[in-house]
N, C-alpha and C. Protein backbone atom coordinates (compact mmCIF):
# COMPACT_ATOMS: atom_id res chain seq x y z
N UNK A 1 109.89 112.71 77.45
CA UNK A 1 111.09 111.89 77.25
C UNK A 1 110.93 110.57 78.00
N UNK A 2 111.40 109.55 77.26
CA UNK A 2 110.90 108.19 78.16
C UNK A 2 112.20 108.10 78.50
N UNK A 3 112.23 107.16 79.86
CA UNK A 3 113.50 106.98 80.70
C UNK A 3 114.13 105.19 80.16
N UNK A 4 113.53 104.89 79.42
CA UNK A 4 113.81 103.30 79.19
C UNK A 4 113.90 103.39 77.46
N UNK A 5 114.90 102.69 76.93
CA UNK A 5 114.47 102.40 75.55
C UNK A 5 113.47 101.04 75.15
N UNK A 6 113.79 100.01 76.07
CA UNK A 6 112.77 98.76 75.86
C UNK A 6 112.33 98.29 77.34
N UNK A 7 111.25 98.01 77.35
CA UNK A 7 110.17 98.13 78.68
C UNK A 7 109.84 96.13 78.52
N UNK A 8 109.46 95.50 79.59
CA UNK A 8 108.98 94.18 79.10
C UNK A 8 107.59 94.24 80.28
N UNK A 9 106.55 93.63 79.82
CA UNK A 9 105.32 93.55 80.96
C UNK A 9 104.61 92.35 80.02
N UNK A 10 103.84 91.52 81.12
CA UNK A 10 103.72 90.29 81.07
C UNK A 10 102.25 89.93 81.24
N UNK A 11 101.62 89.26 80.75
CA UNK A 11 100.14 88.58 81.22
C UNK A 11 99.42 87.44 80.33
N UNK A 12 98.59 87.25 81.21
CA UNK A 12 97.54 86.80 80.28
C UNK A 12 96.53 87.44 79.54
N UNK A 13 96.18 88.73 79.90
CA UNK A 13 95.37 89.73 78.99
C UNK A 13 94.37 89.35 78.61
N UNK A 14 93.25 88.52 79.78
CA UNK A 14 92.59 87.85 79.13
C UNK A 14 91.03 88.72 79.83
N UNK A 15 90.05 89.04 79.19
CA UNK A 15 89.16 90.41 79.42
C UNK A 15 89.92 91.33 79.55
N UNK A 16 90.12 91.79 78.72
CA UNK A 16 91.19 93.45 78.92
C UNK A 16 90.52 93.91 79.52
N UNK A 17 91.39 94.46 81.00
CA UNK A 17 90.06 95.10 81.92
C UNK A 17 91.24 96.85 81.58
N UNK A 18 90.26 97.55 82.82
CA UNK A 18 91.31 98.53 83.41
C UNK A 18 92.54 98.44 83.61
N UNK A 19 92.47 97.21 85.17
CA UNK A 19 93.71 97.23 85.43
C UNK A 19 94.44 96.76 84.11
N UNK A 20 94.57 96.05 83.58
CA UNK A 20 95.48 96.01 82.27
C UNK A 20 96.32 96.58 81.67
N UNK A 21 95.05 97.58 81.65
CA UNK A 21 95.06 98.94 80.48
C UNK A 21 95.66 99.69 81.24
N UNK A 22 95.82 99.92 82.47
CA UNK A 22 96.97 100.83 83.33
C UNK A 22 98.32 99.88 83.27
N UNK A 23 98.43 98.65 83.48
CA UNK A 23 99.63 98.80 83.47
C UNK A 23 100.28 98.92 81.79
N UNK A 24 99.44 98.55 81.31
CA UNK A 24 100.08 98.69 79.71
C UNK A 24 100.87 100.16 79.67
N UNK A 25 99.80 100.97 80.08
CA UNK A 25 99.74 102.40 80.02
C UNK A 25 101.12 102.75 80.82
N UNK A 26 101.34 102.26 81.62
CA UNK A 26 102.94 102.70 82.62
C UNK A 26 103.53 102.27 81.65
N UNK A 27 103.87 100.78 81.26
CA UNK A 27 104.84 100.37 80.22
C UNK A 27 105.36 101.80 79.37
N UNK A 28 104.11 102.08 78.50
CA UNK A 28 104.20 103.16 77.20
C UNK A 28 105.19 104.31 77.88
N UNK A 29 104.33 104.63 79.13
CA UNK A 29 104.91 106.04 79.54
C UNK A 29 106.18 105.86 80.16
N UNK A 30 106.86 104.48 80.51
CA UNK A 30 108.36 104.88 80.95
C UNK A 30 109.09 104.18 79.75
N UNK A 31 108.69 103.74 78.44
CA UNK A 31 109.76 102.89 77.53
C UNK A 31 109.16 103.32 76.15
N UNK A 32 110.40 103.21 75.31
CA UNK A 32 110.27 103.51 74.29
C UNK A 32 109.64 102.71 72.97
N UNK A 33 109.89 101.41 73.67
CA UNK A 33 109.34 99.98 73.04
C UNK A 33 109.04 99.44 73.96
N UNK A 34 107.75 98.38 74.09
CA UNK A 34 107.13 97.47 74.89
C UNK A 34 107.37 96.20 74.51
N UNK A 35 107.79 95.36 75.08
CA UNK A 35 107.44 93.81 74.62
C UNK A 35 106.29 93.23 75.89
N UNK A 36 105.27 92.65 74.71
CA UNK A 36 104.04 92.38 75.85
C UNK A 36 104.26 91.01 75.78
N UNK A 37 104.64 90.11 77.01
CA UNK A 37 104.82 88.71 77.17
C UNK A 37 103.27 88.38 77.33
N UNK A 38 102.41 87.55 76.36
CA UNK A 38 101.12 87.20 76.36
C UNK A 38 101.58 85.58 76.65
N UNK A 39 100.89 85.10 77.66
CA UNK A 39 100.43 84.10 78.37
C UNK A 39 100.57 82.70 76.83
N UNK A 40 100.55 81.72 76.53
CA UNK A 40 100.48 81.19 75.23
C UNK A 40 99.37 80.13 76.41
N UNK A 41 98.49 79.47 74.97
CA UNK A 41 97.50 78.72 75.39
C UNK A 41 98.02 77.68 76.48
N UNK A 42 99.31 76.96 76.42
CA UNK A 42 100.12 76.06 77.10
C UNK A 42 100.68 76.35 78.24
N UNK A 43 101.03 77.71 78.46
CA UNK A 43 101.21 78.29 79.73
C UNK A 43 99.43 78.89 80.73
N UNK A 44 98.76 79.26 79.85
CA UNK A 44 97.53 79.13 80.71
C UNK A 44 96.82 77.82 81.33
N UNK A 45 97.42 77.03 80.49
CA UNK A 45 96.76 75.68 81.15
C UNK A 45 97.56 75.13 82.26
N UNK A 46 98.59 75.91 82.19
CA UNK A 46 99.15 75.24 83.61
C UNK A 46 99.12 76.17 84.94
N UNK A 47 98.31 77.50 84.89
CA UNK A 47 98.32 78.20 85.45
C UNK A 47 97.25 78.22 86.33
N UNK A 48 96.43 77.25 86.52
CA UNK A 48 95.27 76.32 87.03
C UNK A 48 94.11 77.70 87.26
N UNK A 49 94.32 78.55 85.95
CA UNK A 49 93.29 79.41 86.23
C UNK A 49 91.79 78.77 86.57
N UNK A 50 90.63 79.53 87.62
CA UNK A 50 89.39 79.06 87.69
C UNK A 50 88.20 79.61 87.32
N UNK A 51 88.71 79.87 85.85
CA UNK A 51 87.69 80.01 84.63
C UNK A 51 88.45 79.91 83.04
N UNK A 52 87.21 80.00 82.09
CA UNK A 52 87.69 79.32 81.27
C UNK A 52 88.39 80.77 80.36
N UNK A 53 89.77 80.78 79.61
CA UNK A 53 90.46 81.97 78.94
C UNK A 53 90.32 81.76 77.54
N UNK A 54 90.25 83.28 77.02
CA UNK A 54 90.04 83.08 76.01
C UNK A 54 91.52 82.77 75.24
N UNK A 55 91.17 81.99 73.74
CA UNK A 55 92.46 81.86 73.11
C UNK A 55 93.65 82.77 73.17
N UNK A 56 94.64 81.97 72.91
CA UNK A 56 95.91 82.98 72.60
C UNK A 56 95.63 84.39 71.94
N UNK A 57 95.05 83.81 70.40
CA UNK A 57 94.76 84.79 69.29
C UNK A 57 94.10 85.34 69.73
N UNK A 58 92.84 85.19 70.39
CA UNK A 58 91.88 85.88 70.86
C UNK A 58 92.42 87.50 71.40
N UNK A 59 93.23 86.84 72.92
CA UNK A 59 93.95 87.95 73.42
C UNK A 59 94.93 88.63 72.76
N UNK A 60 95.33 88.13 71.92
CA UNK A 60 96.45 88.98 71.45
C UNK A 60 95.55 90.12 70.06
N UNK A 61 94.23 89.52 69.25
CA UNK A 61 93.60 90.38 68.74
C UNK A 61 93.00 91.32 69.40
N UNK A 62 93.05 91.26 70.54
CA UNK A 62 92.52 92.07 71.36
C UNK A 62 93.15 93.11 72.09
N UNK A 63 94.46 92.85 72.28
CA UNK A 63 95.62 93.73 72.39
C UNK A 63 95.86 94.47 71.52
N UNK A 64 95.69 93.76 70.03
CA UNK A 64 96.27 94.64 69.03
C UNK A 64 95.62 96.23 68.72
N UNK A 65 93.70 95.62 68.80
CA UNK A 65 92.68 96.37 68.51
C UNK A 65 93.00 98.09 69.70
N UNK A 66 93.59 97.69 70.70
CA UNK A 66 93.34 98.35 71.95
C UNK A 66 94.60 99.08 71.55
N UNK A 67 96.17 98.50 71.32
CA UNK A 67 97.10 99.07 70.97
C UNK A 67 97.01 99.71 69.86
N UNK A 68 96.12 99.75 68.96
CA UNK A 68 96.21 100.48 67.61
C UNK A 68 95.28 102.07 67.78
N UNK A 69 93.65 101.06 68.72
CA UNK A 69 93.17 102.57 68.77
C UNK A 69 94.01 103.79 69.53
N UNK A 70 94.92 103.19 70.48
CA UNK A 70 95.78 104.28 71.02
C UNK A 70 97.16 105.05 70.24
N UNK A 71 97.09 104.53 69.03
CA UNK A 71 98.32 104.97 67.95
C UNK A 71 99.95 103.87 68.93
N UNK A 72 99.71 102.98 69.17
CA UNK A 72 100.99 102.61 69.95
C UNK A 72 101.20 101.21 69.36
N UNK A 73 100.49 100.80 68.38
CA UNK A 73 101.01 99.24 67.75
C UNK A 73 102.45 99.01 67.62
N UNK A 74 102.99 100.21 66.78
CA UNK A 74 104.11 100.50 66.32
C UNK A 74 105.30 100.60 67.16
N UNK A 75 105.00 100.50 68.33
CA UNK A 75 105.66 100.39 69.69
C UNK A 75 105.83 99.29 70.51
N UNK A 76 104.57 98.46 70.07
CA UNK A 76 104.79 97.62 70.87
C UNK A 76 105.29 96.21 69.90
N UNK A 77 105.65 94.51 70.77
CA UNK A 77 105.95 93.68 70.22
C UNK A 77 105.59 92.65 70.99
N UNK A 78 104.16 92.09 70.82
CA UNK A 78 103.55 90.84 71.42
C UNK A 78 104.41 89.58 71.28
N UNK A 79 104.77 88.78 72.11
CA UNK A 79 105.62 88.12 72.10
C UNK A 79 105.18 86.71 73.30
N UNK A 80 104.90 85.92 72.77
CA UNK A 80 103.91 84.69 73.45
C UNK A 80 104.92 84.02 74.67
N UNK A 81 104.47 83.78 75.76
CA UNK A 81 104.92 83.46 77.27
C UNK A 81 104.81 82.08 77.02
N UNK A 82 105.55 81.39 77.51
CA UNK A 82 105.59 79.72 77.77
C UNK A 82 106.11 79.65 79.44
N UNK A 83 106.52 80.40 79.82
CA UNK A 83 106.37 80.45 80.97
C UNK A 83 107.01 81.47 81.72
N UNK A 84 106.51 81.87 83.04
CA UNK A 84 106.68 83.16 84.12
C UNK A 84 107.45 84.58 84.08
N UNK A 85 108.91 83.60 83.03
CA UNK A 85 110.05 84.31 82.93
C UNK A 85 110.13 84.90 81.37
N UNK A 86 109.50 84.42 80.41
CA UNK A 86 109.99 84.79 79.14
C UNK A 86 111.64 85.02 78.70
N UNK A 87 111.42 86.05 77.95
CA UNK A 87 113.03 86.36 77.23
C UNK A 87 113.80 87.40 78.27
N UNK A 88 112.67 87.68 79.23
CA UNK A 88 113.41 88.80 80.04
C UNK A 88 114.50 88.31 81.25
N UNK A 89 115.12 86.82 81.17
CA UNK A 89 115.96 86.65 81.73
C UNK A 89 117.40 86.15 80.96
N UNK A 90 117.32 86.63 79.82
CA UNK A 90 118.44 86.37 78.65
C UNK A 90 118.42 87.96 77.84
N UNK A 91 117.25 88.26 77.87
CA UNK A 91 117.48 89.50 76.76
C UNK A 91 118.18 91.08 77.44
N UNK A 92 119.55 91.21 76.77
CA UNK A 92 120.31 91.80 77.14
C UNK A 92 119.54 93.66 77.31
N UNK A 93 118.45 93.44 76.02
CA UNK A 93 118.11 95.12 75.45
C UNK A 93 117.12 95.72 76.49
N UNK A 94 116.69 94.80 77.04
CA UNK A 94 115.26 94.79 78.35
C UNK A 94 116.01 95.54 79.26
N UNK A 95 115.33 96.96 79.45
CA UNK A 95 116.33 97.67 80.82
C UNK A 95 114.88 97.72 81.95
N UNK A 96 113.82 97.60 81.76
CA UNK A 96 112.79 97.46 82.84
C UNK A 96 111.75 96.44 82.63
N UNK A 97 110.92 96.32 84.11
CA UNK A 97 109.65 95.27 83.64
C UNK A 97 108.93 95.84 84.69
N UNK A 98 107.51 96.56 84.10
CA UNK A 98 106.48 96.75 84.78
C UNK A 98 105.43 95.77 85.21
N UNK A 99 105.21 95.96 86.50
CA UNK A 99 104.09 95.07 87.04
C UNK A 99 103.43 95.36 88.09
N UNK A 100 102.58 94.22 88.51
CA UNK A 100 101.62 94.92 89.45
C UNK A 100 102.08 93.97 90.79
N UNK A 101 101.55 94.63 91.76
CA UNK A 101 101.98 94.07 92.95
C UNK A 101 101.96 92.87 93.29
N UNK A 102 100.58 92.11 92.62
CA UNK A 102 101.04 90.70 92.64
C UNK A 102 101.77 89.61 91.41
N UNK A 103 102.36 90.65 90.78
CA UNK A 103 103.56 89.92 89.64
C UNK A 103 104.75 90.27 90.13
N UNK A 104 104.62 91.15 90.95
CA UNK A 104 106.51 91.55 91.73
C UNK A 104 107.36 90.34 92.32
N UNK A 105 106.95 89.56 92.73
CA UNK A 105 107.38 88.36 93.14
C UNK A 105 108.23 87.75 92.03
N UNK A 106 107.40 87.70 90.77
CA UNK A 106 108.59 87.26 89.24
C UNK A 106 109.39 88.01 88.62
N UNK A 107 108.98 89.08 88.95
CA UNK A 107 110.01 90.24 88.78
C UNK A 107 111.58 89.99 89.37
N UNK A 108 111.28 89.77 91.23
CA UNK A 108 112.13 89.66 91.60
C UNK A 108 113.27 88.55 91.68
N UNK A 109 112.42 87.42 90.93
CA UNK A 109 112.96 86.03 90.18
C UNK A 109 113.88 86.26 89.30
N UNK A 110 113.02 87.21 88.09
CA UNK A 110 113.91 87.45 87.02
C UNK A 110 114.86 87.96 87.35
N UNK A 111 115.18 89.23 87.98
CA UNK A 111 116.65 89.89 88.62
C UNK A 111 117.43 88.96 89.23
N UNK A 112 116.78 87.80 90.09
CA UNK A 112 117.83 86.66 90.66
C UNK A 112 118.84 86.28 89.79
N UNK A 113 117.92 85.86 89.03
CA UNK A 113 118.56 84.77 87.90
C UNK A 113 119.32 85.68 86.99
N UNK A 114 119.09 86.70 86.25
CA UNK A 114 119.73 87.76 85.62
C UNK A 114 121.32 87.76 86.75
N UNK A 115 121.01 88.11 87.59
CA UNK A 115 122.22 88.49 88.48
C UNK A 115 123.04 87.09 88.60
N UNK A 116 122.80 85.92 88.56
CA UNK A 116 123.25 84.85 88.62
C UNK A 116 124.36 84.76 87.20
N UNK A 117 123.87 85.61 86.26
CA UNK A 117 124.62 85.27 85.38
C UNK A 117 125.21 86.52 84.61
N UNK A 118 125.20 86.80 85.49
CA UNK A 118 126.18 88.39 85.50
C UNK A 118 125.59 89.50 84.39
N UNK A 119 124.13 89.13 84.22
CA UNK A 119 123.65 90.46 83.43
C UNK A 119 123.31 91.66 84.15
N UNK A 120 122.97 92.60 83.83
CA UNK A 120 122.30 93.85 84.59
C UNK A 120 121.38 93.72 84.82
N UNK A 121 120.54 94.19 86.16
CA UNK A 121 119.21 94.19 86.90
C UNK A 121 118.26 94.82 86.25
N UNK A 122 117.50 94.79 86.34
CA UNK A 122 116.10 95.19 85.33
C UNK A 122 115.55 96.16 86.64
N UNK A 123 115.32 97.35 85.82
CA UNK A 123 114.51 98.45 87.03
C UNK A 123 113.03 97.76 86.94
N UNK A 124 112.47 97.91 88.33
CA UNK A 124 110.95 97.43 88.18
C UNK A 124 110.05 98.80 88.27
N UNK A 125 109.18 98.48 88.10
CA UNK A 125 108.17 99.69 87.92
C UNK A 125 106.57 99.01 88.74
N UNK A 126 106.60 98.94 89.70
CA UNK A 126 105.64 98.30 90.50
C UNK A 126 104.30 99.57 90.34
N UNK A 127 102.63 98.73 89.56
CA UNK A 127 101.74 99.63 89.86
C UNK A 127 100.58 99.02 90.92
N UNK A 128 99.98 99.71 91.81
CA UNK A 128 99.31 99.18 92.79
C UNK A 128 98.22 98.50 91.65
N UNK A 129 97.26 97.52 92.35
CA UNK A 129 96.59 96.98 92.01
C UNK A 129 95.59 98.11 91.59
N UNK A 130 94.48 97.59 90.80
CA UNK A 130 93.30 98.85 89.86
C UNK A 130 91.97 98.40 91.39
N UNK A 131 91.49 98.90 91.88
CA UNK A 131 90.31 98.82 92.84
C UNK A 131 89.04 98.57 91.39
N UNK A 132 88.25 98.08 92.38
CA UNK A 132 86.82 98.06 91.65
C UNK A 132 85.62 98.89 92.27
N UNK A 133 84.46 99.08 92.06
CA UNK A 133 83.60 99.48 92.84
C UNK A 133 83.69 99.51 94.09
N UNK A 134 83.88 98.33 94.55
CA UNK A 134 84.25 98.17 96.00
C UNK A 134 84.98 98.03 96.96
N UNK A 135 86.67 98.22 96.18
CA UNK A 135 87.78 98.32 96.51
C UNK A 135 88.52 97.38 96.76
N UNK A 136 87.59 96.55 96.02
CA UNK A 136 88.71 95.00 95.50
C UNK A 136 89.27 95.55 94.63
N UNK A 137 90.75 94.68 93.82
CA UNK A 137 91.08 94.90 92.89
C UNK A 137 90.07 94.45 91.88
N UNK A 138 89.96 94.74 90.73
CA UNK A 138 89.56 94.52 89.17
C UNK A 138 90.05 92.96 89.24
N UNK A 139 89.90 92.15 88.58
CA UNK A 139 90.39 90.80 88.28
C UNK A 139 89.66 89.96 87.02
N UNK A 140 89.90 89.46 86.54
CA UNK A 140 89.30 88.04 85.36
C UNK A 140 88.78 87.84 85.71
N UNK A 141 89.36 86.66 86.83
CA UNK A 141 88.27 85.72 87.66
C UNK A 141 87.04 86.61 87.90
N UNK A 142 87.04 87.64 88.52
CA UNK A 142 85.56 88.06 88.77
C UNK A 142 84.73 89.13 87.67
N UNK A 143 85.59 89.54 86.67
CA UNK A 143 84.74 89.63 85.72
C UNK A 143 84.62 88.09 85.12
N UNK A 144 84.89 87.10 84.40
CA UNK A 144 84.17 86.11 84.08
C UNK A 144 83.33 85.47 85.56
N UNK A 145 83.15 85.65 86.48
CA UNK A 145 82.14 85.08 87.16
C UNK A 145 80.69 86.25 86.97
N UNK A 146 81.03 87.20 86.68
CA UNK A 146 79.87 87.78 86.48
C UNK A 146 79.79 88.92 87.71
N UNK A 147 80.66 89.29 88.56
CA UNK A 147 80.77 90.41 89.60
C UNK A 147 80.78 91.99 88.94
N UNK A 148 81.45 91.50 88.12
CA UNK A 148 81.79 93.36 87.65
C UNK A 148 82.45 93.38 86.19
N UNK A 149 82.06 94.35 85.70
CA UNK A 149 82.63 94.02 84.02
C UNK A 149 84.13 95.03 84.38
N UNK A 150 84.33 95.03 82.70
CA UNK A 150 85.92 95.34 82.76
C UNK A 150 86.12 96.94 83.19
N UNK A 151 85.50 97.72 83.38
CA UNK A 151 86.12 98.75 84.28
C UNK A 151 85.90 98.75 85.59
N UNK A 152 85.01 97.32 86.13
CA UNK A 152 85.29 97.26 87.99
C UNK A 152 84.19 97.89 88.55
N UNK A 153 83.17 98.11 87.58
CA UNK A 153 81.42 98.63 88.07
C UNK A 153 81.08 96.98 88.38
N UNK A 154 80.44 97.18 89.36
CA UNK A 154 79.71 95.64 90.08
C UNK A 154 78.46 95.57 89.69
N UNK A 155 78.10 94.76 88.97
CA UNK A 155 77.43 94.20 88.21
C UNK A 155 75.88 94.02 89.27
N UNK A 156 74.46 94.07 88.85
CA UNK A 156 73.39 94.50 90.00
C UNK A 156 73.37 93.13 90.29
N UNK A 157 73.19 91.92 89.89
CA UNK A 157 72.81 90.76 90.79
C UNK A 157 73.87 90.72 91.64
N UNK A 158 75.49 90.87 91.49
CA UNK A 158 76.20 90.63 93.19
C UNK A 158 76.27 92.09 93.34
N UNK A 159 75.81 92.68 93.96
CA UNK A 159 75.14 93.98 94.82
C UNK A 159 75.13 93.71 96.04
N UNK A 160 74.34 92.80 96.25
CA UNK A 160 74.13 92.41 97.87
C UNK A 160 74.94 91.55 98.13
């Protein structure tokens, strides 16, 4: 039984790594519907990421491929980010937003502002960061630098 009817979680989704794929995975398991706020090309460019992302479409075909092999397309509703907050500080149907420890900070934005205008608080669903080989977190940045691919195995040239 899921405890949420509509779930909201947010990114850029850009190398679908693990960590991703876990928090996607919390989304599914506490809501009945997902809305995935994907990053839009215009909001990544201001996000002074330090490497280069792949397209919008890109990520979002890539979501789809990942959401379908798991039977959960039908659940979910990709829905393009222009910036931090999306629809989840107006949309009345949103009763949670999963994230990871370092997105809790906008989380706790969105509830500001929600509460500012007399809507209901959004339950959060905080998941620890995904470790890698070495007990960094998983990250983009260091899979596109070439450290570790997307399940967080460290790659043999940075070894040492």
């Amino acid at each position: 039984m899921k405890k949420f009817g509509k779930v909201a979680v947010g990114g850029t989704f850009d190398e679908l790594h693990r960590g991703h794929k876990i928090l996607l995975m919390k989304a599914f398991e506490i809501g009945e519907r997902v809305v995935i706020g994907l990053s839009s090309d215009e909001f990544v460019s201001k996000l002074g990421k330090p490497h280069v992302t792949a397209s919008f479409e890109e990520r979002k075909q890539s979501l789809m491929v990942w959401l379908s092999e798991r039977g959960l397309a039908d659940k979910a509703e990709i829905v393009p980010l222009f910036d931090s907050f999306g629809s989840s500080v107006e949309d009345t149907s949103i009763e949670a937003l999963v994230v990871s420890q370092e997105t809790k900070p906008i989380a706790d934005k969105i509830n500001e502002r929600r509460g500012k205008t007399g809507m209901h608080l959004l339950e959060i669903a905080e998941i620890n960061m995904v470790p890698s080989q070495n007990c960094r977190p998983i990250s983009t940045t260091r899979i596109r630098r070439g450290e570790m691919d997307r399940e967080g195995r460290l790659l043999k040239k940075h070894l040492s």
